[in-house]
Protein backbone atom coordinates (compact mmCIF):
# COMPACT_ATOMS: atom_id res chain seq x y z
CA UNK A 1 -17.72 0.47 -28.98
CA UNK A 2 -21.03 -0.75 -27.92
CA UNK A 3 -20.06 -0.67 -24.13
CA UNK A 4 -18.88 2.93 -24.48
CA UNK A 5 -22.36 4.56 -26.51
CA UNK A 6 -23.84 2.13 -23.30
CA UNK A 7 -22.32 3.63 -20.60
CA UNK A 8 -22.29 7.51 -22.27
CA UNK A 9 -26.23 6.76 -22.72
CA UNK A 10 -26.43 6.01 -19.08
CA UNK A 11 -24.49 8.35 -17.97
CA UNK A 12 -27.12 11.23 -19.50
CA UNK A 13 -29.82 9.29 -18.16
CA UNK A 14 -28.72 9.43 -14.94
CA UNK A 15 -27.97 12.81 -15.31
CA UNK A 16 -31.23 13.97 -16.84
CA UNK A 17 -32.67 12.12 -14.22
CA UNK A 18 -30.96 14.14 -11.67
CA UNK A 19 -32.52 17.43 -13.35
CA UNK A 20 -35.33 16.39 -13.54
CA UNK A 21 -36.22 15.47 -10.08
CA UNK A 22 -33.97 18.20 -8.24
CA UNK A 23 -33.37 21.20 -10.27
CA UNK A 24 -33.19 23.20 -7.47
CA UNK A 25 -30.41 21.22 -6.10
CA UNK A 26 -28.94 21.29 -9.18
CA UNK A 27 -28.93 24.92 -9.17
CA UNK A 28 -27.39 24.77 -6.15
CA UNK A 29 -24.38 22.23 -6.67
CA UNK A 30 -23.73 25.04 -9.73
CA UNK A 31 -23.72 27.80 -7.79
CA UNK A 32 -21.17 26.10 -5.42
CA UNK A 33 -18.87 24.92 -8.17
CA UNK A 34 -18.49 28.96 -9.86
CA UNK A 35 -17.66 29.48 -6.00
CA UNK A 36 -14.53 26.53 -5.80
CA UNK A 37 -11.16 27.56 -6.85
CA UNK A 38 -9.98 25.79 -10.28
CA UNK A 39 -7.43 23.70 -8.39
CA UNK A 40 -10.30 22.05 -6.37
CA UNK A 41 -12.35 21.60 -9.38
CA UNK A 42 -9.66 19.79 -11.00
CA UNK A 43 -8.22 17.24 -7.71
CA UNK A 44 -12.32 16.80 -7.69
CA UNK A 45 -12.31 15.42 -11.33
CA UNK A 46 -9.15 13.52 -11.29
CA UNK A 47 -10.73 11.60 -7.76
CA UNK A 48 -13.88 11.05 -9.87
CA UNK A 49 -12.05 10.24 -12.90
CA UNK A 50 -10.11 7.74 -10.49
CA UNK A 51 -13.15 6.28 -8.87
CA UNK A 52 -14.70 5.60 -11.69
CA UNK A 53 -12.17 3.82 -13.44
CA UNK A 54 -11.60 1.60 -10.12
CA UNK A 55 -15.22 0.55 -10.51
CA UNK A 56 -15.16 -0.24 -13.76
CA UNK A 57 -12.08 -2.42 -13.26
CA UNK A 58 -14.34 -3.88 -10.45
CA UNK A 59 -17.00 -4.56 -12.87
CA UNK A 60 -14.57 -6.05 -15.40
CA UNK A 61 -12.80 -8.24 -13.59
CA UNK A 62 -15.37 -9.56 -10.15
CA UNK A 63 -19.33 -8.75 -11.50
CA UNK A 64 -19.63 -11.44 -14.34
């Protein structure tokens, strides 16, 4: 449990983060995504979805 508040908390932080320092770019990167079809939206979450996972098993198993 403490991993997973850990990794959500970094994962806003990063995100805030990005905000922060780019919010045009941000702004941008939204406008583009109400432009992509839902289909593209979704093969983009399952490859980040997938990614992620593959470096957490990374982590895991080779970074201790």
């Amino acid at each position: 449990m403490k991993t997973l508040v850990f990794s959500l908390g970094l994962l806003l932080a990063v995100e805030g983060l990005l905000y922060a320092a780019a919010p045009d770019f941000m702004k941008r990167m939204a406008a583009l995504l109400i432009e992509m079809s839902s289909e593209a939206i979704r093969q983009n979450g399952i490859l980040a979805a997938s990614l992620g996972a593959v470096l957490i098993y990374v982590a895991a198993r080779f970074l201790q």
